[in-house]
N, C-alpha and C. Protein backbone atom coordinates (compact mmCIF):
# COMPACT_ATOMS: atom_id res chain seq x y z
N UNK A 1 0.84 -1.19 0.00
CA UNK A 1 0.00 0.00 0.00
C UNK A 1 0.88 1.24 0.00
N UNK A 2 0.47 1.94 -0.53
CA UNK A 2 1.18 3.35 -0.98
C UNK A 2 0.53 4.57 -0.43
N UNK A 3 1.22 5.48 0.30
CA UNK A 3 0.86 6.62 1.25
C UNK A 3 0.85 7.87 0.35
N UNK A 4 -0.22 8.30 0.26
CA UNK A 4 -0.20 9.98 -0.26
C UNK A 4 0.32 10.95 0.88
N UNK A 5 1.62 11.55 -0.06
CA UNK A 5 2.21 12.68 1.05
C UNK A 5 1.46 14.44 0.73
N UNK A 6 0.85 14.84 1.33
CA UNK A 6 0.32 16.23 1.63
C UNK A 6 1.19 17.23 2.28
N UNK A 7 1.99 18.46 1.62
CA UNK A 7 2.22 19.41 2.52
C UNK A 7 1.36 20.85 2.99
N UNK A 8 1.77 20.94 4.05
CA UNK A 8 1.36 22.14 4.59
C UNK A 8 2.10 23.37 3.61
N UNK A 9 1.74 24.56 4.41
CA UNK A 9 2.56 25.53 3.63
C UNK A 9 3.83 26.04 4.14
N UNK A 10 3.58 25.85 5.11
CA UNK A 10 5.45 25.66 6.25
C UNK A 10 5.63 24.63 5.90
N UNK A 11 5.39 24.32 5.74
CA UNK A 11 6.67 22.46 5.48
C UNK A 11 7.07 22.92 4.08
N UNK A 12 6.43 23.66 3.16
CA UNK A 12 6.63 23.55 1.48
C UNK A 12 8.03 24.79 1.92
N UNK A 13 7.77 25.63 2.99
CA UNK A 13 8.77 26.77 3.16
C UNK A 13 10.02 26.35 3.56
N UNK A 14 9.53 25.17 5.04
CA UNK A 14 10.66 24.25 5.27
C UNK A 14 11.62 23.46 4.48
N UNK A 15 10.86 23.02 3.00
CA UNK A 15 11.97 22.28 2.22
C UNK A 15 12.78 23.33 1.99
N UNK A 16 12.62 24.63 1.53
CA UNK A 16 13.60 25.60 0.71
C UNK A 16 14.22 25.41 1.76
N UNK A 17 14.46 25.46 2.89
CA UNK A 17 15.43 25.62 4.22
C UNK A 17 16.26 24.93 4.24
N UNK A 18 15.61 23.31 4.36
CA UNK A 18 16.56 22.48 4.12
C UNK A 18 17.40 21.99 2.19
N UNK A 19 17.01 22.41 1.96
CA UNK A 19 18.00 22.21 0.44
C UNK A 19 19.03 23.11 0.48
N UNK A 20 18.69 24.37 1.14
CA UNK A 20 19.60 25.65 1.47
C UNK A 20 20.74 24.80 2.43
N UNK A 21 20.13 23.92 3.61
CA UNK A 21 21.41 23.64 4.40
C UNK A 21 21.79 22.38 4.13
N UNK A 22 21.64 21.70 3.38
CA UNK A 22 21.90 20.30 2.87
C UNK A 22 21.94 19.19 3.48
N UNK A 23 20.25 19.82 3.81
CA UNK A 23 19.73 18.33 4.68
C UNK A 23 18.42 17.67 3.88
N UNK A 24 18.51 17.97 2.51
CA UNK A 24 17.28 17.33 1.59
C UNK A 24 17.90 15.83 1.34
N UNK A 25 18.52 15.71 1.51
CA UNK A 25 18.66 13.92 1.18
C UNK A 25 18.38 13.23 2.69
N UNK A 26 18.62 14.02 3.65
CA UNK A 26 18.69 12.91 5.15
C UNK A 26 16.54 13.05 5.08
N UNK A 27 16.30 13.92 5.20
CA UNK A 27 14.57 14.42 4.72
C UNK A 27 14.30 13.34 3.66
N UNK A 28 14.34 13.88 2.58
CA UNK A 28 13.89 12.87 1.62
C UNK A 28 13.46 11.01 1.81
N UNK A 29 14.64 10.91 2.15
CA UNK A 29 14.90 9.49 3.13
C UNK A 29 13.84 9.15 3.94
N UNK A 30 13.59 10.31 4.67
CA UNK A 30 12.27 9.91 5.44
C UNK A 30 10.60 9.77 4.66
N UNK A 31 10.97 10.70 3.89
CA UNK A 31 9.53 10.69 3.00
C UNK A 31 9.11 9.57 2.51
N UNK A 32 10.45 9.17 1.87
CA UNK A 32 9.83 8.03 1.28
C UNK A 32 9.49 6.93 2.01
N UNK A 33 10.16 6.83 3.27
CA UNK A 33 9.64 5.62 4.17
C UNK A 33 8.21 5.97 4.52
N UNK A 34 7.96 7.35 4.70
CA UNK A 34 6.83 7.64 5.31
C UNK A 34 5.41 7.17 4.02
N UNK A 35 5.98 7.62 2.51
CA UNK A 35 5.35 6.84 1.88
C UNK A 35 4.76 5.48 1.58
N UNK A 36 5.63 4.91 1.84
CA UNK A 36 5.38 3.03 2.21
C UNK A 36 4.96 2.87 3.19
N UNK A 37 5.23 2.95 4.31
CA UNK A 37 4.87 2.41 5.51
C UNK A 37 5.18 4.29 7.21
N UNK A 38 4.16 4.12 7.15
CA UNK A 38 4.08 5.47 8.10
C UNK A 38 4.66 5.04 9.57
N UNK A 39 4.34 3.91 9.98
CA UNK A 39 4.15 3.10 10.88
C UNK A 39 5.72 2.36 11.37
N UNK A 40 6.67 2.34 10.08
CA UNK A 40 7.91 1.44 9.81
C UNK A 40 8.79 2.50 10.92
N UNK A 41 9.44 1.06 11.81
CA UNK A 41 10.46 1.54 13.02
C UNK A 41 11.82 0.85 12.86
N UNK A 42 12.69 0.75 12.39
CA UNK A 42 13.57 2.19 12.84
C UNK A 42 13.26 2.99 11.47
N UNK A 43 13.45 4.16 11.14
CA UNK A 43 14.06 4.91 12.41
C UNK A 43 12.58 4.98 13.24
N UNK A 44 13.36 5.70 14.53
CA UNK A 44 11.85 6.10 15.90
C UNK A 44 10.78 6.70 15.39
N UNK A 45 9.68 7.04 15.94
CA UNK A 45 9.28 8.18 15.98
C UNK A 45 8.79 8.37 16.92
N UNK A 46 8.18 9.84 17.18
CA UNK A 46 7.73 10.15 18.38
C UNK A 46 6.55 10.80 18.49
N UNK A 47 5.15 10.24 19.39
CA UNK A 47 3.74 10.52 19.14
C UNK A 47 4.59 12.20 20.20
N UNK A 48 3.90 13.03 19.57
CA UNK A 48 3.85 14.43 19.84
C UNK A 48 2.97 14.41 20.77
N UNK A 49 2.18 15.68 21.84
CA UNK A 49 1.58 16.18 22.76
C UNK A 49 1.72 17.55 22.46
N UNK A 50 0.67 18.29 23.54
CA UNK A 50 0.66 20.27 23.46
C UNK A 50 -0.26 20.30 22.27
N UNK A 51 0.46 21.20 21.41
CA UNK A 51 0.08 21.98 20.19
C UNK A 51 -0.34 20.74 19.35
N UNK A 52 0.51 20.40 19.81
CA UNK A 52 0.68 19.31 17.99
C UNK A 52 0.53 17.83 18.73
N UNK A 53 -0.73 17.49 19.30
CA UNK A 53 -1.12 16.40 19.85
C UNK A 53 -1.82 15.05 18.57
N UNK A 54 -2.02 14.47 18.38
CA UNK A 54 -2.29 13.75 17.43
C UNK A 54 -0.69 13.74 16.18
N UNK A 55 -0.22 14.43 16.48
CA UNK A 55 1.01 14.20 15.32
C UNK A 55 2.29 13.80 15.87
N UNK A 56 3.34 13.45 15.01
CA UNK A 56 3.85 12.21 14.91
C UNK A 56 5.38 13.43 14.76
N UNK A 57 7.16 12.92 15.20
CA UNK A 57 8.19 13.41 14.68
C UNK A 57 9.03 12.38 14.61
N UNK A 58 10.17 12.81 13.29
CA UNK A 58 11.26 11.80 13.25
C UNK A 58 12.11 12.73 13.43
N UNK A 59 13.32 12.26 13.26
CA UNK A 59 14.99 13.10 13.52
C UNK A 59 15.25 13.28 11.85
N UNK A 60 15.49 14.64 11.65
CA UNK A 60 16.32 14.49 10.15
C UNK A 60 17.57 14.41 10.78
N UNK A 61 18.37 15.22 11.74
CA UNK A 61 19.48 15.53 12.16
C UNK A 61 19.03 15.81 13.97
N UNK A 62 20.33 16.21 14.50
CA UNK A 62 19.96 16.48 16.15
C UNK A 62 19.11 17.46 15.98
N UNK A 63 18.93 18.78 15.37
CA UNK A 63 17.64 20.10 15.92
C UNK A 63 17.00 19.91 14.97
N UNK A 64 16.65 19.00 13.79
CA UNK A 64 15.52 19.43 13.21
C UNK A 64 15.00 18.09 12.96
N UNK A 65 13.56 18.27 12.78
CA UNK A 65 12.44 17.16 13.37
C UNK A 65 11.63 17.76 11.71
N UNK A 66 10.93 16.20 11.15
CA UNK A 66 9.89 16.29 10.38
C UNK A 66 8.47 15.60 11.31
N UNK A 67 7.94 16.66 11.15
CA UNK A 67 6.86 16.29 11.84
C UNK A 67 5.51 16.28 11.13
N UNK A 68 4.14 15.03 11.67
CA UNK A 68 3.65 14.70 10.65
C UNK A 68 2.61 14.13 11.23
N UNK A 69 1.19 13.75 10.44
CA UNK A 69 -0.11 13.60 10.72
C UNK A 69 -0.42 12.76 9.66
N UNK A 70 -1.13 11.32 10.41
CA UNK A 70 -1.27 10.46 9.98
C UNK A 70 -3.03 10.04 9.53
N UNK A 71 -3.63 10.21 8.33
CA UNK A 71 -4.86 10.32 8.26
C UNK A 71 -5.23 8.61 7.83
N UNK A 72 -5.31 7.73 8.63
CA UNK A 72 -5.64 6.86 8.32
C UNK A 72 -6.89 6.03 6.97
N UNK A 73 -7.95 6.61 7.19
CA UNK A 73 -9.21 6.82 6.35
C UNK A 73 -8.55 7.13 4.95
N UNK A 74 -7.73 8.06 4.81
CA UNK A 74 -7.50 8.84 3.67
C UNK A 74 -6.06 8.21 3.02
N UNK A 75 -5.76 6.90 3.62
CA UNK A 75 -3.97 6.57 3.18
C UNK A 75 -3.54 7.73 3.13
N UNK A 76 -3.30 8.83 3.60
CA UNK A 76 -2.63 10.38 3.70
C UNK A 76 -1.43 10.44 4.70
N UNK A 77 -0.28 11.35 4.49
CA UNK A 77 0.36 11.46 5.31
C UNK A 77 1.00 13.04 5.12
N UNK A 78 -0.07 13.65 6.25
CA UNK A 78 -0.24 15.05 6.28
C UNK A 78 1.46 15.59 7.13
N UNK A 79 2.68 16.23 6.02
CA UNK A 79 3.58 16.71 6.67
C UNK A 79 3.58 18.08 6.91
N UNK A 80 3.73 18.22 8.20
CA UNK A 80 3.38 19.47 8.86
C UNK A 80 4.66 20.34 8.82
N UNK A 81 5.63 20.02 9.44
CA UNK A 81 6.97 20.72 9.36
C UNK A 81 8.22 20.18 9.08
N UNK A 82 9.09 20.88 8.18
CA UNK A 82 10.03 20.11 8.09
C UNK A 82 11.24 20.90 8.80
N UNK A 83 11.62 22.07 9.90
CA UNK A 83 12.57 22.07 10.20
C UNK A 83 12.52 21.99 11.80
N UNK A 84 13.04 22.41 12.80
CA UNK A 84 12.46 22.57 13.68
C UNK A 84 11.31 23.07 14.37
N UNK A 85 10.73 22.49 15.08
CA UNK A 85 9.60 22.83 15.96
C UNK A 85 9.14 23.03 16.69
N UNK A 86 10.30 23.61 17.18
CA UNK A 86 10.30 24.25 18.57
C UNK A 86 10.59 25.97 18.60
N UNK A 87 10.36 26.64 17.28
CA UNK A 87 10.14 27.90 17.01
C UNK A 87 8.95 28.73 17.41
């Protein structure tokens, strides 16, 4: 089964960020896992709380986190941010 990836409009701002710091291949990497299998461990992920309760983060690197919402019903995989998220 195959995952439809959805971005937000910060996350679409977030890629320019990361291609700027040359972290689009460690990112990318994740997408596509997130495409196949949302669910697939390693790498971690981590169910979020607060703001961003129902959503989901992985590690691109130590400070920046792709973070992400999992619409089951919809095979969707709503990415919310791609640099840090703790701004």
């Amino acid at each position: 089964m195959s995952w439809t990836l959805v971005y937000t409009k910060q996350a679409k701002k977030d890629a320019k960020k990361l291609a700027k710091s040359n972290l689009k291949p460690a990112a990318q990497q994740i997408l596509d896992i997130l495409t196949s299998n949302p669910w697939q461990n390693p790498p971690p992920y981590e169910k979020l709380v607060g703001d961003l309760t129902g959503a989901y983060s992985r590690r691109i690197n130590l400070q920046h986190r792709l973070v992400y919402e999992v619409i089951e019903s919809e095979a969707t995989v709503k990415v919310i941010r791609m640099w840090t998220h703790y701004e």
